[in-house]
N, C-alpha and C. Protein backbone atom coordinates (compact mmCIF):
# COMPACT_ATOMS: atom_id res chain seq x y z
N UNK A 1 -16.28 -19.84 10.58
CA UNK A 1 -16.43 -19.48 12.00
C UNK A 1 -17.88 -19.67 12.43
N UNK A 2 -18.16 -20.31 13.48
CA UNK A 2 -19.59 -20.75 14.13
C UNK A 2 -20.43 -19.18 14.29
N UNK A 3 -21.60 -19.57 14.07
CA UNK A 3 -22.16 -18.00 14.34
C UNK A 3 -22.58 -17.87 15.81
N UNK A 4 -22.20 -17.31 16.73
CA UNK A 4 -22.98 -17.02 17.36
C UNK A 4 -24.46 -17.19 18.09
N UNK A 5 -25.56 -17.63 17.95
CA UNK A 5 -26.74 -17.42 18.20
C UNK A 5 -27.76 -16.43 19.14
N UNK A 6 -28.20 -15.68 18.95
CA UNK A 6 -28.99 -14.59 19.40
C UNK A 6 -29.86 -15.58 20.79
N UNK A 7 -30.42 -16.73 20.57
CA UNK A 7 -30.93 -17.43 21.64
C UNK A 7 -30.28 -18.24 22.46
N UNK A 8 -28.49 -17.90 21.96
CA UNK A 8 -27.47 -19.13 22.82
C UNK A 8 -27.89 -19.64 24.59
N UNK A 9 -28.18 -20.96 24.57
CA UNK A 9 -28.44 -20.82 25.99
C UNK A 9 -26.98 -21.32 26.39
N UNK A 10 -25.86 -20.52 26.09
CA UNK A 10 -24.46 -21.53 26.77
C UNK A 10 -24.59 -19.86 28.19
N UNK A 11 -23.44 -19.84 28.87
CA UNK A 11 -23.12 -19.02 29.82
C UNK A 11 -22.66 -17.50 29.27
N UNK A 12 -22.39 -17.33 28.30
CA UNK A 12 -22.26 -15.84 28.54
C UNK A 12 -23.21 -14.81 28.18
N UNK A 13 -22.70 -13.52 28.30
CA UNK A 13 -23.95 -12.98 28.34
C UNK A 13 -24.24 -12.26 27.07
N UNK A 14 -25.14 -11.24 27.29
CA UNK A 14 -25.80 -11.05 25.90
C UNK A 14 -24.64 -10.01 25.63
N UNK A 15 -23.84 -9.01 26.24
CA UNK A 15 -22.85 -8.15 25.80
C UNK A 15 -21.45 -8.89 25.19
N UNK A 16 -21.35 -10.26 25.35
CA UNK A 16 -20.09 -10.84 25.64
C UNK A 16 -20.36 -11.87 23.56
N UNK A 17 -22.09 -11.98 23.69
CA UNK A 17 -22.29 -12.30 22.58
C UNK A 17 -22.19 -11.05 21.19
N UNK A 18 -22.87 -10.47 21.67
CA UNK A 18 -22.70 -9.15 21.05
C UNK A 18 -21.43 -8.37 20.16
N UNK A 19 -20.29 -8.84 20.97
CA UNK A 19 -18.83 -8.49 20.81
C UNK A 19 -18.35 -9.32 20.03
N UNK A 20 -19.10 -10.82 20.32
CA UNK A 20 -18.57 -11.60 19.26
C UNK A 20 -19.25 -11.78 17.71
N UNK A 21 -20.33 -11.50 18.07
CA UNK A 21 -20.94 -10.88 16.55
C UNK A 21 -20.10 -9.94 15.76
N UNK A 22 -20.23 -8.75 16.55
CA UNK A 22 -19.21 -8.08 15.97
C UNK A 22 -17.92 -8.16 15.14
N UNK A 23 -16.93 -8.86 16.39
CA UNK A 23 -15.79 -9.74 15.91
C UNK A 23 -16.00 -10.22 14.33
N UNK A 24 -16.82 -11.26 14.27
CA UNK A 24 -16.98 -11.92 13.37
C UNK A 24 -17.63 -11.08 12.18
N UNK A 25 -18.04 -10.11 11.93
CA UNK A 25 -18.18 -9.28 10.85
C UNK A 25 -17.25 -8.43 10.68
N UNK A 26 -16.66 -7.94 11.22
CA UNK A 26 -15.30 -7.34 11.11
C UNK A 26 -13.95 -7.88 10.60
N UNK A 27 -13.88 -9.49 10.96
CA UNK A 27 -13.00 -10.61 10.53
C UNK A 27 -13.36 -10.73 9.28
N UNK A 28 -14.79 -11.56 9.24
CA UNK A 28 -15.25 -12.56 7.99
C UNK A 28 -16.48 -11.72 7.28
N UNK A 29 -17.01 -10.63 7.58
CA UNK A 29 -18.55 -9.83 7.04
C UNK A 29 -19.17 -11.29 6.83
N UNK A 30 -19.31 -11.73 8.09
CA UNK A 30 -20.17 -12.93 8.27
C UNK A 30 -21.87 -12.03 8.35
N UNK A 31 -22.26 -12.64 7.42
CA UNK A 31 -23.76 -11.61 7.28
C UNK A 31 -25.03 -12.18 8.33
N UNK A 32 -24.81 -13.27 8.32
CA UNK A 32 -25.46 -14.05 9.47
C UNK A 32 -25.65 -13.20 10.90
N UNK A 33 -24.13 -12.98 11.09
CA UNK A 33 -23.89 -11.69 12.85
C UNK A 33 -24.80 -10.35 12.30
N UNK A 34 -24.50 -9.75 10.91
CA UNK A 34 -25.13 -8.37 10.54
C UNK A 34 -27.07 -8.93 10.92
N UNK A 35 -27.60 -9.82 10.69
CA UNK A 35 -28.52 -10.08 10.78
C UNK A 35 -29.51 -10.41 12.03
N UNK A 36 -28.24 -11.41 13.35
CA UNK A 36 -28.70 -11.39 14.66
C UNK A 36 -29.14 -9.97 15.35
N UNK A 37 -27.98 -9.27 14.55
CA UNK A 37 -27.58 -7.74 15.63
C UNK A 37 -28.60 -7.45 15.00
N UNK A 38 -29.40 -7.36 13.75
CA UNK A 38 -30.36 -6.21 13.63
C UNK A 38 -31.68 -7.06 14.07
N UNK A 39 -32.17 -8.07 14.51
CA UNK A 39 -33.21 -9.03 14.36
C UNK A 39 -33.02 -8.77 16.29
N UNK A 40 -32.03 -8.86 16.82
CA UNK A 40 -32.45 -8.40 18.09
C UNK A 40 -33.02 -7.22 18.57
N UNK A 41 -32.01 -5.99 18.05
CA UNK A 41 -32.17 -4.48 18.61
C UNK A 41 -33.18 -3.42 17.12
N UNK A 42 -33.39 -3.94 16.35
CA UNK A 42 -34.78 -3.04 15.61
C UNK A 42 -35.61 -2.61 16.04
N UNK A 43 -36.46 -3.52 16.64
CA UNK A 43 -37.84 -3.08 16.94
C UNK A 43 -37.28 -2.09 18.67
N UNK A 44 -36.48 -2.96 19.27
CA UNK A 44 -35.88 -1.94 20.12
C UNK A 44 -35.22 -0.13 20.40
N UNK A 45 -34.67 -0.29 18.59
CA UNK A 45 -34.33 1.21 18.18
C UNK A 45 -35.54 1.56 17.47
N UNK A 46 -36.05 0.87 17.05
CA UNK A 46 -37.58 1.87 16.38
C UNK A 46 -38.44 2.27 17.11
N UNK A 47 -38.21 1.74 18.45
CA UNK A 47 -39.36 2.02 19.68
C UNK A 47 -38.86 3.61 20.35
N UNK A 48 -37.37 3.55 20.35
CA UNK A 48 -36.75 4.90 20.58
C UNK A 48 -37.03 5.43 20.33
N UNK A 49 -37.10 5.12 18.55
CA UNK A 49 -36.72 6.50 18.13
C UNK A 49 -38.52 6.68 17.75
N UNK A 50 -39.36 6.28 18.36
CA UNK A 50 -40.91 6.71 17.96
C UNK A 50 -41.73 7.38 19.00
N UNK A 51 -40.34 7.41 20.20
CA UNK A 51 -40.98 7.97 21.15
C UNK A 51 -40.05 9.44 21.29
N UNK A 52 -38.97 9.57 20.82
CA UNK A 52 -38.47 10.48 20.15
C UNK A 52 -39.31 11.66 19.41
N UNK A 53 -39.66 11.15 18.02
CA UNK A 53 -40.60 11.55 16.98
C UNK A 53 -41.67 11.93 17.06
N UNK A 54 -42.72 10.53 18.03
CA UNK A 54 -44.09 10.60 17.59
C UNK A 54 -44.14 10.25 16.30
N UNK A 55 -43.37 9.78 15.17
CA UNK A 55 -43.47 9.28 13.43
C UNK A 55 -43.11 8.38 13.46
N UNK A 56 -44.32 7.47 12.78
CA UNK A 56 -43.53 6.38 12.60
C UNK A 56 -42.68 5.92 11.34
N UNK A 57 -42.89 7.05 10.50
CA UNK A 57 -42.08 7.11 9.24
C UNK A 57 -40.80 7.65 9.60
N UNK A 58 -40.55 8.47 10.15
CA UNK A 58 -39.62 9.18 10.68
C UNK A 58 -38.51 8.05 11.51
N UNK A 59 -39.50 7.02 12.45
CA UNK A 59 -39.09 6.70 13.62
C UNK A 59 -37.88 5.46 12.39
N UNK A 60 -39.13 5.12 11.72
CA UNK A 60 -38.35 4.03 10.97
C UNK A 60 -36.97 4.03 10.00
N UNK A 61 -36.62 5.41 9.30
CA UNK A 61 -35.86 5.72 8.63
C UNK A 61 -34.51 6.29 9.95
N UNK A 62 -34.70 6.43 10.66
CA UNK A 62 -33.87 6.90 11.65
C UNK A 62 -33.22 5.87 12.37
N UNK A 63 -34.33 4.82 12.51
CA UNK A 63 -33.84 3.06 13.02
C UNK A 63 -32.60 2.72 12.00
N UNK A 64 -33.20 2.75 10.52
CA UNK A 64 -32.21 2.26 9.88
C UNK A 64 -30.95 2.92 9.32
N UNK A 65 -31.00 4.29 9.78
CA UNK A 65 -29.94 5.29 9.69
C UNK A 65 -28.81 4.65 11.08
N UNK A 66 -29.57 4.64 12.34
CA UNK A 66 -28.35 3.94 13.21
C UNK A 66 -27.96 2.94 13.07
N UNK A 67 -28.53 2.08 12.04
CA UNK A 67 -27.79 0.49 11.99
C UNK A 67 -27.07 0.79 10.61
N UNK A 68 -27.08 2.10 9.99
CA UNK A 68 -26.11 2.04 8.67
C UNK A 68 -25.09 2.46 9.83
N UNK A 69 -25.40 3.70 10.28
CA UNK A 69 -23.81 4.48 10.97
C UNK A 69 -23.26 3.27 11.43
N UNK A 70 -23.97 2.29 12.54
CA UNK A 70 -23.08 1.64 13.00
C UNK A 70 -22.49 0.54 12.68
N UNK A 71 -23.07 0.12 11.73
CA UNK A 71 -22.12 -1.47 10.81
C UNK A 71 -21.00 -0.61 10.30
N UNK A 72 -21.12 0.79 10.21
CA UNK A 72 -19.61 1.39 8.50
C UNK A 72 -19.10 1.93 9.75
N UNK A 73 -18.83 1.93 11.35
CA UNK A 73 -18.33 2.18 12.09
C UNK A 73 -18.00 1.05 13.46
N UNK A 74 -18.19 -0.33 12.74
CA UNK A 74 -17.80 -1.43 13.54
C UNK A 74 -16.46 -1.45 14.63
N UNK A 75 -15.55 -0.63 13.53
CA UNK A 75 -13.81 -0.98 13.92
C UNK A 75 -14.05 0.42 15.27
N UNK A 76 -15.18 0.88 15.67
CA UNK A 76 -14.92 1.88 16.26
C UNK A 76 -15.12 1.72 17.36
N UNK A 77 -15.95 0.27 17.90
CA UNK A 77 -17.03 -0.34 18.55
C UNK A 77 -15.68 -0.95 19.68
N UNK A 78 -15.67 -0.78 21.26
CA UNK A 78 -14.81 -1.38 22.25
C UNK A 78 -15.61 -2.05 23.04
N UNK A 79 -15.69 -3.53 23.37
CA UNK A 79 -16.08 -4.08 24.35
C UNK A 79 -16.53 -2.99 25.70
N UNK A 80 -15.28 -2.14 26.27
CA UNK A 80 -15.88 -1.22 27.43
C UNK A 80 -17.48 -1.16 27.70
N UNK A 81 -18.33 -1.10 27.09
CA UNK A 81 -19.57 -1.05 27.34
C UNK A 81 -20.40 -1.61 26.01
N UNK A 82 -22.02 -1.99 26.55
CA UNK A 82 -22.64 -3.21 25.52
C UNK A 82 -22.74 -2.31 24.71
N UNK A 83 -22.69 -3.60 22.98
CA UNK A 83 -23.11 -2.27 22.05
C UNK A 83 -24.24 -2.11 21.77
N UNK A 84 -25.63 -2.72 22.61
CA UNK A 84 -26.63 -2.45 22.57
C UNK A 84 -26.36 -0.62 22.75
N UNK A 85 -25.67 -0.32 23.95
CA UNK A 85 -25.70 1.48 24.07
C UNK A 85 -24.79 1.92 23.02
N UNK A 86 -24.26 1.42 23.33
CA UNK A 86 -23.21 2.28 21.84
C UNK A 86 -24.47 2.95 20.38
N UNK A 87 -25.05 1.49 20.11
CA UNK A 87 -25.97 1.96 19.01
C UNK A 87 -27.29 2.47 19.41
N UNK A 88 -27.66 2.39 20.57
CA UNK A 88 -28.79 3.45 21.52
C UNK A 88 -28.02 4.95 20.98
N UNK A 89 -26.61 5.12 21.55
CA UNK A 89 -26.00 6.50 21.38
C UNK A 89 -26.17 7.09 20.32
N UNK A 90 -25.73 5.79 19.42
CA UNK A 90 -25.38 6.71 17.97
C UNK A 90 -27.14 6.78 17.37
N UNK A 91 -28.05 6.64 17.92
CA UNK A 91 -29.43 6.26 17.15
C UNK A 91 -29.88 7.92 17.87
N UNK A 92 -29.45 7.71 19.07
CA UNK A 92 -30.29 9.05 19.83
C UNK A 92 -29.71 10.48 19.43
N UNK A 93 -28.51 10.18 18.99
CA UNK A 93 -27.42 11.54 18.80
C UNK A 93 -27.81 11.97 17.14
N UNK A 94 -28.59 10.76 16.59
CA UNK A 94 -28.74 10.91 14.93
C UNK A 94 -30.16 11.58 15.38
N UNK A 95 -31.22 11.19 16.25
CA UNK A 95 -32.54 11.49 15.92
C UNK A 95 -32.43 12.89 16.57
N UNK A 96 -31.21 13.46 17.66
CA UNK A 96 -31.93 14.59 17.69
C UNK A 96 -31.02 15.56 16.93
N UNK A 97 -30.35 15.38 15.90
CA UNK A 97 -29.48 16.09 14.89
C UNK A 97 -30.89 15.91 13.87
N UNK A 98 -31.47 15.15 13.35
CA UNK A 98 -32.48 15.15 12.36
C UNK A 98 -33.90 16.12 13.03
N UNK A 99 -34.21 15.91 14.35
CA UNK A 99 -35.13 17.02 14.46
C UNK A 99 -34.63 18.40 15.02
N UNK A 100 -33.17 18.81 15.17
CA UNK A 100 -33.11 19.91 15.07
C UNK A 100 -32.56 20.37 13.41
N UNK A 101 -32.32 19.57 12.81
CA UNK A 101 -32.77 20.11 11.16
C UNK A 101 -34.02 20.11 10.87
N UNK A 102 -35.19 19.40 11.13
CA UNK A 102 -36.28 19.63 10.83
C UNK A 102 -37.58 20.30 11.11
N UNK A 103 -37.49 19.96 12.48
CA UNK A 103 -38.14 20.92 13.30
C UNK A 103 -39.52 20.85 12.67
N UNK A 104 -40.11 21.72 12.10
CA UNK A 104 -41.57 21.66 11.72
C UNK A 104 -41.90 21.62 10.21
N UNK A 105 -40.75 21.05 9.77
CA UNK A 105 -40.61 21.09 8.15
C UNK A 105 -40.46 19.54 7.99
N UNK A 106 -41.19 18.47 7.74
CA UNK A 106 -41.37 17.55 7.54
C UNK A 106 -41.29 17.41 6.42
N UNK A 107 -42.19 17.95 5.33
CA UNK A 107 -42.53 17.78 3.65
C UNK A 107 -40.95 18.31 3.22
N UNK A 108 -39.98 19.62 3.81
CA UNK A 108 -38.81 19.39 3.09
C UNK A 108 -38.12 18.30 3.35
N UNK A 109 -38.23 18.15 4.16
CA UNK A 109 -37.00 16.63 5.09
C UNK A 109 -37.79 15.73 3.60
N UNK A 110 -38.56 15.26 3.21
CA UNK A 110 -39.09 14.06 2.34
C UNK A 110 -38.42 14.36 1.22
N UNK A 111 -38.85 15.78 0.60
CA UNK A 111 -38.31 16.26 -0.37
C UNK A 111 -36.45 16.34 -0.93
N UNK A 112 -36.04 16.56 0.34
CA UNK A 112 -34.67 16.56 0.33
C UNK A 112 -34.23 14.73 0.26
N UNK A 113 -34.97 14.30 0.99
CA UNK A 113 -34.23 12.69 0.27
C UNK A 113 -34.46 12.08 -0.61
N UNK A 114 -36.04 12.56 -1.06
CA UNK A 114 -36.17 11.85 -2.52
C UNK A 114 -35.11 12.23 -3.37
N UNK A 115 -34.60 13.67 -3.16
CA UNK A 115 -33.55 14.31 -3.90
C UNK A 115 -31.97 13.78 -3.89
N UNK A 116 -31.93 13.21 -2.44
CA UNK A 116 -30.96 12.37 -2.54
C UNK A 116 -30.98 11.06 -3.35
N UNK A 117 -31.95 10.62 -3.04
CA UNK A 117 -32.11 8.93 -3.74
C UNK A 117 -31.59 9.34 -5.13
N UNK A 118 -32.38 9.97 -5.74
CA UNK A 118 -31.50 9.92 -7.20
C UNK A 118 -29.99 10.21 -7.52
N UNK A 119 -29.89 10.96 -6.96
CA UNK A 119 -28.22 11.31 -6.51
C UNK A 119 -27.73 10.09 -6.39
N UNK A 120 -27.87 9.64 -4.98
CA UNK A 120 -27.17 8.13 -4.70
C UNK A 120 -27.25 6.83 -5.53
N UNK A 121 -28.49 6.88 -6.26
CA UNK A 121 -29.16 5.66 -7.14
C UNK A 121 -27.95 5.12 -7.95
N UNK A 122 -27.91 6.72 -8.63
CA UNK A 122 -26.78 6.86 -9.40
C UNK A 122 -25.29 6.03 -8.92
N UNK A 123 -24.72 6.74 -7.88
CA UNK A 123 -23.78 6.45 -8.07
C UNK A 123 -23.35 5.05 -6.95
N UNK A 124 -24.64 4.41 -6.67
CA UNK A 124 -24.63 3.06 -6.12
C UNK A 124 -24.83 2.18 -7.27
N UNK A 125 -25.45 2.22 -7.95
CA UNK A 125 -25.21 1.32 -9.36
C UNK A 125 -24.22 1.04 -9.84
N UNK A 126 -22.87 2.29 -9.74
CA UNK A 126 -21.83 1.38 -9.78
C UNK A 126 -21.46 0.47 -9.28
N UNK A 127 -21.75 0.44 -7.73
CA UNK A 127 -21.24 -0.36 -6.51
C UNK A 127 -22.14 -1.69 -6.77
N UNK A 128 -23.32 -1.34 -7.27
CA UNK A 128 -24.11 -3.17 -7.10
C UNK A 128 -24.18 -3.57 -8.27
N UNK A 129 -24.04 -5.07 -8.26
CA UNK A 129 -24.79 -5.54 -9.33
C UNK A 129 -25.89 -5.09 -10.36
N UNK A 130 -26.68 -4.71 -11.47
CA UNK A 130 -27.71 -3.86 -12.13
C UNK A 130 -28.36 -5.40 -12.05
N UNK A 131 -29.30 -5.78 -12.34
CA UNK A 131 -30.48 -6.44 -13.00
C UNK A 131 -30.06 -7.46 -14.31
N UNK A 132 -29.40 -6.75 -15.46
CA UNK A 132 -28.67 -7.78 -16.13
C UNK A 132 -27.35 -8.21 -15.63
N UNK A 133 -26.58 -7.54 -14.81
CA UNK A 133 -25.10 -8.08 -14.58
C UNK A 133 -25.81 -9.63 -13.50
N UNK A 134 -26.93 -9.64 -12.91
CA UNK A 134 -27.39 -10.74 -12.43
C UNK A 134 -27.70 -12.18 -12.65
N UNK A 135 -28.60 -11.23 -14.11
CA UNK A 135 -28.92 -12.25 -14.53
C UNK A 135 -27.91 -13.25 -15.40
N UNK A 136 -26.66 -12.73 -16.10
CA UNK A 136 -25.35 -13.61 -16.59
C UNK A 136 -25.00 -13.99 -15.50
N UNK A 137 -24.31 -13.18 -14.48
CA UNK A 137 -24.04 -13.71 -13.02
C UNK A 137 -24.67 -14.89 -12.30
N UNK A 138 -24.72 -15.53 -12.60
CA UNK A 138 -26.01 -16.25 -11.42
C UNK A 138 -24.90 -16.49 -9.90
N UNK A 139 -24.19 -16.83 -9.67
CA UNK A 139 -23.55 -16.58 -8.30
C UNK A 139 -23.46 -15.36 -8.11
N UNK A 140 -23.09 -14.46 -8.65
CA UNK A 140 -23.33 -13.17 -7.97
C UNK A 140 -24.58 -12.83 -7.82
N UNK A 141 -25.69 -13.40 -8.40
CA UNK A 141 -27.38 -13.32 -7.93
C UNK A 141 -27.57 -13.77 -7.07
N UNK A 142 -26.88 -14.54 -6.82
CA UNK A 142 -27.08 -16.08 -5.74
C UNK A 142 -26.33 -15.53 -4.37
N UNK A 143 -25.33 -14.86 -4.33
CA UNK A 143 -25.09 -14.53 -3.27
C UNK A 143 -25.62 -13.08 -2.50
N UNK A 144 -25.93 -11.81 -3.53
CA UNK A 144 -26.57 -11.00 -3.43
C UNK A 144 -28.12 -10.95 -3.00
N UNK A 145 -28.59 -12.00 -3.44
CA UNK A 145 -30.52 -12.69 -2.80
C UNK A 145 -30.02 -13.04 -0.98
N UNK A 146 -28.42 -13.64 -0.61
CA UNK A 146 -28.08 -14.06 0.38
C UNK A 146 -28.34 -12.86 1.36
N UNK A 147 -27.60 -11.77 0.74
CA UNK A 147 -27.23 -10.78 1.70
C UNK A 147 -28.48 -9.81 1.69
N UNK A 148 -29.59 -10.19 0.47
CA UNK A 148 -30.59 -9.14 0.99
C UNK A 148 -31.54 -9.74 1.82
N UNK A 149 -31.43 -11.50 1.66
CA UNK A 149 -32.14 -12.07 2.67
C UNK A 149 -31.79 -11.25 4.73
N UNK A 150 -30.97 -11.06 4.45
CA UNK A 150 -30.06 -10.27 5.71
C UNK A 150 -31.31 -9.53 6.25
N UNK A 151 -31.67 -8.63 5.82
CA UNK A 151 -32.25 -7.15 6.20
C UNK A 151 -33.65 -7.30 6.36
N UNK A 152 -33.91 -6.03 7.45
CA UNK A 152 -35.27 -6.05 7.81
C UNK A 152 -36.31 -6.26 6.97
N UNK A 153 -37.39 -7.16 7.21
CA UNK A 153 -38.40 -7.25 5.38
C UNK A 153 -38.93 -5.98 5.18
N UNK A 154 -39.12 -5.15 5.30
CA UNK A 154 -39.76 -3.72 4.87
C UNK A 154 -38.48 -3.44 3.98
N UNK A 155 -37.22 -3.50 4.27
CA UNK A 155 -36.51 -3.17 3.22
C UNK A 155 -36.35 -4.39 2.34
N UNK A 156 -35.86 -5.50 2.59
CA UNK A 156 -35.72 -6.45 1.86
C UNK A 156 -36.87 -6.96 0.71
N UNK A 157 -38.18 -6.35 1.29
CA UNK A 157 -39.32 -6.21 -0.16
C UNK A 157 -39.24 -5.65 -1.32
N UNK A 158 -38.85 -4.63 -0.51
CA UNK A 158 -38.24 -3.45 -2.12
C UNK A 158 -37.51 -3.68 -2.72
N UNK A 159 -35.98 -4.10 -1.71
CA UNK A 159 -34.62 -4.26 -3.09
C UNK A 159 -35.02 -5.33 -4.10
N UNK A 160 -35.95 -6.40 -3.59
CA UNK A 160 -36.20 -7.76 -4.25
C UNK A 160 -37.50 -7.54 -5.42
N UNK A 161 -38.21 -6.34 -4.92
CA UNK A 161 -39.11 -6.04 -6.16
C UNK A 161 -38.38 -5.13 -7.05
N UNK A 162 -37.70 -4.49 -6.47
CA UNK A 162 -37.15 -2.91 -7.43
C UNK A 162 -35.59 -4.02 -8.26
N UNK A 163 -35.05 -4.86 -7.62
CA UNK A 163 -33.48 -5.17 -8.22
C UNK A 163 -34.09 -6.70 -9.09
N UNK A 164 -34.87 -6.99 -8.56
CA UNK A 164 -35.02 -8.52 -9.01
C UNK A 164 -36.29 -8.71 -9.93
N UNK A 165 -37.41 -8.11 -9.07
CA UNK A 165 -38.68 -7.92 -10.25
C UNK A 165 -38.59 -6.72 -11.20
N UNK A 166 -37.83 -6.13 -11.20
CA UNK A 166 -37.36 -4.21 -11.66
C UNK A 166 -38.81 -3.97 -11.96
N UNK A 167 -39.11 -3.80 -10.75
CA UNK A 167 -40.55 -3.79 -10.60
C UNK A 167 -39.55 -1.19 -10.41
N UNK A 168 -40.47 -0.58 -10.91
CA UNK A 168 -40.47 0.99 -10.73
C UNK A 168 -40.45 1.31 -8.96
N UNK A 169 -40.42 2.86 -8.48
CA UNK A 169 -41.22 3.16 -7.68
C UNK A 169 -42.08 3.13 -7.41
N UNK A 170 -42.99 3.46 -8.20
CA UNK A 170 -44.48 3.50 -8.44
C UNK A 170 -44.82 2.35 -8.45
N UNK A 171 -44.27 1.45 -9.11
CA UNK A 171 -45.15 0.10 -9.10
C UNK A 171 -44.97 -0.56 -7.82
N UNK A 172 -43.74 -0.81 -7.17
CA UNK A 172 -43.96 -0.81 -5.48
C UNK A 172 -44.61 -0.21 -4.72
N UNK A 173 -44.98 0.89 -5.29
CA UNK A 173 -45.76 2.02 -3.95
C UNK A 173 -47.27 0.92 -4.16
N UNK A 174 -47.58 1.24 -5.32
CA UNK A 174 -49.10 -0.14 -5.79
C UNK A 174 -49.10 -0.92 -5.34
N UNK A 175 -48.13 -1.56 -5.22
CA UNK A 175 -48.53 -3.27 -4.64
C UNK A 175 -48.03 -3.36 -3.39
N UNK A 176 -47.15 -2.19 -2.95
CA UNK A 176 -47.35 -2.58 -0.90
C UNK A 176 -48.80 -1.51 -0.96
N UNK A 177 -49.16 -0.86 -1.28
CA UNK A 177 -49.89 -0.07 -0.76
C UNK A 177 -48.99 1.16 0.17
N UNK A 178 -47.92 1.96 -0.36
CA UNK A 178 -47.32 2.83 0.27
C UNK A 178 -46.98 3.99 -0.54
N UNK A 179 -46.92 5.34 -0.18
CA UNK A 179 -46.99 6.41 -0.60
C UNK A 179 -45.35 6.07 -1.34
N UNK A 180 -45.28 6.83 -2.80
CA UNK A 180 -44.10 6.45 -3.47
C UNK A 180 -42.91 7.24 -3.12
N UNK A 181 -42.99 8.12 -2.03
CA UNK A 181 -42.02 8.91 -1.25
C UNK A 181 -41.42 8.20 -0.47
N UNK A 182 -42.58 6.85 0.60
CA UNK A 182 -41.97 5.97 1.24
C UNK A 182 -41.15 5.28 0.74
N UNK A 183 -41.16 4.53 -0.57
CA UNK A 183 -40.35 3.78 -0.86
C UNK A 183 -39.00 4.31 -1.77
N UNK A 184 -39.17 5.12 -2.13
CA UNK A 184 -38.09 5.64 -2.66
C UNK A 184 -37.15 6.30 -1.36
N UNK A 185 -37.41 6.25 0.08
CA UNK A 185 -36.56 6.67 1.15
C UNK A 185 -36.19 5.23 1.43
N UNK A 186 -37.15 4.32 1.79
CA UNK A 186 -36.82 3.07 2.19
C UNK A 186 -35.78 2.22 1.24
N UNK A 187 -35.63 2.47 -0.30
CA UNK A 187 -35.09 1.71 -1.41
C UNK A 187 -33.95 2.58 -1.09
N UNK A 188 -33.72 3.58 -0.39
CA UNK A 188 -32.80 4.37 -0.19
C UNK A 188 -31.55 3.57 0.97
N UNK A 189 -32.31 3.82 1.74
CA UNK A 189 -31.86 2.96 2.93
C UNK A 189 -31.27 1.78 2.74
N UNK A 190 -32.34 0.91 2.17
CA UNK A 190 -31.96 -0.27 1.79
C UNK A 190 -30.61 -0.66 1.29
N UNK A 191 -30.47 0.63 -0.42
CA UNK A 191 -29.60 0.38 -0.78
C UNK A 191 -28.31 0.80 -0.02
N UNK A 192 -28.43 1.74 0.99
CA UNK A 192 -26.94 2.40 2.21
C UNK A 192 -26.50 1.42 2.60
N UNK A 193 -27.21 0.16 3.17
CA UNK A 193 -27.27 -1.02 4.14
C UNK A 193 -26.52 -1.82 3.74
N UNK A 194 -27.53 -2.15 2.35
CA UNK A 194 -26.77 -3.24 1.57
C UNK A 194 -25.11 -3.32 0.79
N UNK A 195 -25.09 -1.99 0.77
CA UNK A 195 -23.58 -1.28 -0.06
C UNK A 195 -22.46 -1.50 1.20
N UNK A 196 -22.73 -1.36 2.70
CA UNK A 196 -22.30 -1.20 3.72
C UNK A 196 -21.92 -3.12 4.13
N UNK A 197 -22.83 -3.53 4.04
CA UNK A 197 -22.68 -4.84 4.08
C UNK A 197 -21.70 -5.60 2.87
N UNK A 198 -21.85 -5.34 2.14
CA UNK A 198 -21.22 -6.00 0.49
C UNK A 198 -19.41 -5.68 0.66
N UNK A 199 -19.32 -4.27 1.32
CA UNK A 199 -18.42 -3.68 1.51
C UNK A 199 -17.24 -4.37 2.39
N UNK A 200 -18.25 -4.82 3.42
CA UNK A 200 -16.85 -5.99 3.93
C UNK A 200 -17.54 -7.16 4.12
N UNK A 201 -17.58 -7.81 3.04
CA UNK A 201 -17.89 -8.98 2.38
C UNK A 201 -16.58 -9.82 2.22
């Protein structure tokens, strides 16, 4: 199925494209559409949600919290209105459920997901490929490099240092230069995204 293009100059409009992105990941988990939709509206939902926040750590993990809810809630998605708002909705309804849990407790909010990541690490390793199942695999390497090519590069750095270089936490936090809390939320994310995507593959 033809993809779409985010810069189509044919006649319809950007809601009418939108729907058909959709379509087409819902049909085929054409990863190409998962990739327009987030390469258009990111920096758009991270701008929300930073004026939301005031964080831009915050702003950013919350961006990629509405583009998990809303890819694992595609079939939920009706033409009736663009899903630019639809995922405005579900981004604004997530950020102010996260600051009325947090409120002035920031360091637990960190604490509580590093606590998740291990939790989840766990039991997403079943779901992905490990590092050696790759390396025998080489098409399943080969198509998995495809789908992390997909994703925003702040995440797509990590899965590719942490899954491919099995580069640690720590040793990512070193070589982006980022606190190792960041990346163990972001490798978090990453991996929600990527499990969500693979999923209707």
């Amino acid at each position: 199925m033809a993809v779409v293009k985010a810069d189509s100059n044919d006649s319809i409009s950007k809601s009418e494209r939108d729907f058909r992105l959709v379509k087409q990941i819902l049909e085929s988990g054409n990863r190409t559409a998962y990739s327009l939709l987030m390469d258009e509206y990111f920096e758009k939902v991270y701008s929300r949600m930073l004026k939301m926040t005031g964080q831009p750590g915050d702003a950013e993990d919350l961006t990629m919290e509405a583009f998990n809810k809303a890819f694992s809630k595609l079939d939920q998605y009706t033409p009736d209105f663009a899903f630019s708002t639809w995922l405005y909705r579900i981004a604004k309804n997530n950020c102010i459920d996260h600051l009325r849990r947090n409120k002035k407790d920031n360091d637990s909010m960190v604490n509580q997901q590093e606590a998740v990541v291990g939790i989840t690490a766990h039991e997403l390793a079943n779901q992905l490929p490990s590092p050696e199942q790759l390396m025998i695999n080489r098409q399943e390497k080969h198509l998995l490099r495809e789908i992390v090519d997909t994703l925003h590069p702040k995440y797509k750095d990590i899965i590719k240092l942490h899954y491919f270089n099995e580069l640690s936490c720590e040793e990512i936090a070193q070589q982006l230069d980022l606190p190792e809390g960041t990346v163990k939320v972001r490798l978090f994310r990453a991996r929600e995204l990527l499990y969500n995507i693979m999923s209707k593959s």
